[in-house]
N, C-alpha and C. Protein backbone atom coordinates (compact mmCIF):
# COMPACT_ATOMS: atom_id res chain seq x y z
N UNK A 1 120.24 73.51 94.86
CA UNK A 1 121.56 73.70 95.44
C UNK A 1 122.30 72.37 95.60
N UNK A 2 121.90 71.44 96.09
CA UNK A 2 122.52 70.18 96.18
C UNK A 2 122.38 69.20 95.11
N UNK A 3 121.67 69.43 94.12
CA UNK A 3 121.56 68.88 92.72
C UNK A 3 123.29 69.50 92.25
N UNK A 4 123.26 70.31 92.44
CA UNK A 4 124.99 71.08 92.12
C UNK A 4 125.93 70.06 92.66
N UNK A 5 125.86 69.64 93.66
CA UNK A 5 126.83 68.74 94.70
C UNK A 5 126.45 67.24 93.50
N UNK A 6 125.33 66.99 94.31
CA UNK A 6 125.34 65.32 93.95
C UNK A 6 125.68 64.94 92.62
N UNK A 7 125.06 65.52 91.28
CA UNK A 7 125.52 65.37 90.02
C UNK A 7 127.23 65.19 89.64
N UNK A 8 127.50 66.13 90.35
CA UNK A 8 129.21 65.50 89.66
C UNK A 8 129.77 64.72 90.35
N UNK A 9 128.98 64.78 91.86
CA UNK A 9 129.39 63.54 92.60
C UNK A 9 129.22 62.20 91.92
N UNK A 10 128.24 61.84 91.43
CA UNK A 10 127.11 60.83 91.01
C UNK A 10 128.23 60.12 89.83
N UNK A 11 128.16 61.41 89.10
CA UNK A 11 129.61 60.80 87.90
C UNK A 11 130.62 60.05 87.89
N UNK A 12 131.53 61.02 89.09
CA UNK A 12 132.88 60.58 89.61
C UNK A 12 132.71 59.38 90.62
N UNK A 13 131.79 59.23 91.20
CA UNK A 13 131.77 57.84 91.85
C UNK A 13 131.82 56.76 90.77
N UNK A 14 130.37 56.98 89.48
CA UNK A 14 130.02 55.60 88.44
C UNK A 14 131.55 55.75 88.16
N UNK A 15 132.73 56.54 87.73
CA UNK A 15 133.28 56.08 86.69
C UNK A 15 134.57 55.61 87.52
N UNK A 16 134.11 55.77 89.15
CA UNK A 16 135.08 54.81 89.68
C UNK A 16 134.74 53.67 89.70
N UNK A 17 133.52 53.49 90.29
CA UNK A 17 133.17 51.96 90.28
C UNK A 17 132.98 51.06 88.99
N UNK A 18 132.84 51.57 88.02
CA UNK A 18 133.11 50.84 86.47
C UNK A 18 134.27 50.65 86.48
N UNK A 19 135.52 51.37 86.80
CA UNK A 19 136.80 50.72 86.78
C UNK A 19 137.04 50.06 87.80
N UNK A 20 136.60 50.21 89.20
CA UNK A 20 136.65 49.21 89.73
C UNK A 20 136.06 47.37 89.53
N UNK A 21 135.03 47.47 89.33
CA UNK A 21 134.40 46.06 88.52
C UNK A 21 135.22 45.82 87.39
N UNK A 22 135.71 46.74 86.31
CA UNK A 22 136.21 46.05 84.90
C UNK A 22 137.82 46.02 85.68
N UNK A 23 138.84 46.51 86.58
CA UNK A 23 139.67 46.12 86.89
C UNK A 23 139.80 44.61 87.24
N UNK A 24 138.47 44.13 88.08
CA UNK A 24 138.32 42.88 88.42
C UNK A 24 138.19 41.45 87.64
N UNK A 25 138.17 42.29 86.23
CA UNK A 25 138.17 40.93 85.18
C UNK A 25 137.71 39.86 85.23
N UNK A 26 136.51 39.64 85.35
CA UNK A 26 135.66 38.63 85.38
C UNK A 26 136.10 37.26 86.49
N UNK A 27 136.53 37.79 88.05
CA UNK A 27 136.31 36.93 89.25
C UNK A 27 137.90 36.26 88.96
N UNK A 28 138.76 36.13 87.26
CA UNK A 28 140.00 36.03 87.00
C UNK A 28 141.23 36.27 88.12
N UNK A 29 140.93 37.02 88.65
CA UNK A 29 142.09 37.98 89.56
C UNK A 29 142.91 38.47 88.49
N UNK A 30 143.54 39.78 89.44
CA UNK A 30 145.03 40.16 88.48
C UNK A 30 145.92 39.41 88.03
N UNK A 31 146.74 38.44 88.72
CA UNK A 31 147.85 37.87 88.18
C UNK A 31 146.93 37.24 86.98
N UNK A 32 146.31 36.38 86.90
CA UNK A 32 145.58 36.08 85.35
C UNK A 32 145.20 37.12 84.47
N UNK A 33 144.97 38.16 84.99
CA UNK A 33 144.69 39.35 83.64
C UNK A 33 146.55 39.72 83.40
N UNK A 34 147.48 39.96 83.83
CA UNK A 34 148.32 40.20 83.58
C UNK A 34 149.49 39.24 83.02
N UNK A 35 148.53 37.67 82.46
CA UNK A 35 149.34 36.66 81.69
C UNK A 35 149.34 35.39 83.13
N UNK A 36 149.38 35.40 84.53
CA UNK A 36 149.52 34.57 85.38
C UNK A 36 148.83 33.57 85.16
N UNK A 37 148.59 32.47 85.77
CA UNK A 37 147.80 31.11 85.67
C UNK A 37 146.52 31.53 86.51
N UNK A 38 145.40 30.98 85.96
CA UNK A 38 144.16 31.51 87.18
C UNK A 38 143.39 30.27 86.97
N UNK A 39 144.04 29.32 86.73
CA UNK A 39 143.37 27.96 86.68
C UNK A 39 143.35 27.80 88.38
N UNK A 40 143.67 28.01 89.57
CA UNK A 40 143.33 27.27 90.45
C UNK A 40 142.47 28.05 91.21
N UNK A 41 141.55 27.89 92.54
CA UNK A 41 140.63 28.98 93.01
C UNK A 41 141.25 28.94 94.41
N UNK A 42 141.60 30.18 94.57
CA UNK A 42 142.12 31.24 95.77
C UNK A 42 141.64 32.04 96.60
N UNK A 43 141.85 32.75 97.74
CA UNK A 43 141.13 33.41 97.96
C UNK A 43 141.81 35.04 97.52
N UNK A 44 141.28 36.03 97.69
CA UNK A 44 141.84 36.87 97.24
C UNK A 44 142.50 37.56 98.35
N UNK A 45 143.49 37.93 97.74
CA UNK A 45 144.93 39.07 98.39
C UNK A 45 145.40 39.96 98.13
N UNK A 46 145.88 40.84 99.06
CA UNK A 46 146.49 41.99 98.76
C UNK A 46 145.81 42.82 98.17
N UNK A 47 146.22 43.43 96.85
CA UNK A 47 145.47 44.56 95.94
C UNK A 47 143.88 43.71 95.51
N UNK A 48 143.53 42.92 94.98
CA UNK A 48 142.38 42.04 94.60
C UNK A 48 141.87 42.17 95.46
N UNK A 49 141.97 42.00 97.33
CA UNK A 49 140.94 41.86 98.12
C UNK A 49 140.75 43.37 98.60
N UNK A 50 141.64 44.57 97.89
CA UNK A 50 141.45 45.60 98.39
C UNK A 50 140.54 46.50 97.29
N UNK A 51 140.79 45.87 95.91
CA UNK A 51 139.72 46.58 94.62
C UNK A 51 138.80 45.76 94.97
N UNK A 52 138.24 44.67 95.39
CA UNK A 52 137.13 43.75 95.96
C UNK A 52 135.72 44.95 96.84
N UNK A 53 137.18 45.15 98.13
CA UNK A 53 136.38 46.04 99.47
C UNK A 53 135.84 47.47 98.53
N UNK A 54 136.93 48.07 97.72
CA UNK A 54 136.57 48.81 97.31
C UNK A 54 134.98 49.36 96.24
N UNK A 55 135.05 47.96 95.57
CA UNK A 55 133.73 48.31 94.98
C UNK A 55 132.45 48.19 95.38
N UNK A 56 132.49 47.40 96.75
CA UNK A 56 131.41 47.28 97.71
C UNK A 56 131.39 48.70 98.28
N UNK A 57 132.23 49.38 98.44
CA UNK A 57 132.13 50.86 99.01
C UNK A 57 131.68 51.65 97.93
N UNK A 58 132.24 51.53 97.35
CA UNK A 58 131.80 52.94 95.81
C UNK A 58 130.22 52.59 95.68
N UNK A 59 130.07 51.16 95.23
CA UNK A 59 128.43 50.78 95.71
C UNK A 59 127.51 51.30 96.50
N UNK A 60 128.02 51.23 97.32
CA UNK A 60 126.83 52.13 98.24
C UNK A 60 126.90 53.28 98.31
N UNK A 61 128.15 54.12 98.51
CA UNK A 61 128.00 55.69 98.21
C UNK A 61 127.28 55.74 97.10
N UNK A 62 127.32 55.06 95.82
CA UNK A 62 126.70 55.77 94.88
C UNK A 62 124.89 54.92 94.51
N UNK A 63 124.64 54.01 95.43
CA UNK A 63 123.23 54.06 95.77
C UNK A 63 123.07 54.83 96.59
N UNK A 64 123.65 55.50 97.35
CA UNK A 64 123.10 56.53 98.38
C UNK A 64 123.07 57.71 97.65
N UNK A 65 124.05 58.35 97.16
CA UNK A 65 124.24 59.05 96.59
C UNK A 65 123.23 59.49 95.40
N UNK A 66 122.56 58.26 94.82
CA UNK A 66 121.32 58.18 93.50
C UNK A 66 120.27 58.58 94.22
N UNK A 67 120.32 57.56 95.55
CA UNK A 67 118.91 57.80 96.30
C UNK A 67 118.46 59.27 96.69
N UNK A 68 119.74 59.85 96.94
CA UNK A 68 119.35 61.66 97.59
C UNK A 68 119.34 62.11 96.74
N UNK A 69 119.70 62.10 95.21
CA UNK A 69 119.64 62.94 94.14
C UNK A 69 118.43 62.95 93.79
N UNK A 70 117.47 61.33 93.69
CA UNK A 70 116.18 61.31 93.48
C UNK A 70 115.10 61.85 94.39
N UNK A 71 115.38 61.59 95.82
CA UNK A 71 114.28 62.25 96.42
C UNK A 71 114.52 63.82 96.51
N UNK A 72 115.78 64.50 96.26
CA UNK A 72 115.59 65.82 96.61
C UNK A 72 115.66 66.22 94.98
């Protein structure tokens, strides 16, 4: 019954958090993926520190999420 739940859960989380990490473009920030200068080191803001928080969250729902699929 909950193999029903977690499986499409399990999905829709990975294929958020893959776009979340490949949104992040290699530590670049946005304004450098979108042509900006990313020669200097910043801290991150706004949307960047909010796809940042975000993939630390999708992270763990979806180790948690793996973990209950495996033991049950």
């Amino acid at each position: 019954m909950l193999e029903t739940i977690f499986t499409p859960l399990q999905i829709i989380l990975g294929i958020l958090l893959g776009t979340s990490i490949l949104l992040q473009a290699r530590g670049a920030g946005l304004g450098a993926t979108f042509g900006g200068e990313g020669n200097v080191y910043r801290t991150k803001r706004g949307i960047e520190k909010r796809l940042f928080q975000a993939s630390i969250v999708l992270a763990i729902f979806f180790f948690g999420i793996a973990l209950a699929n495996a033991v049950l």
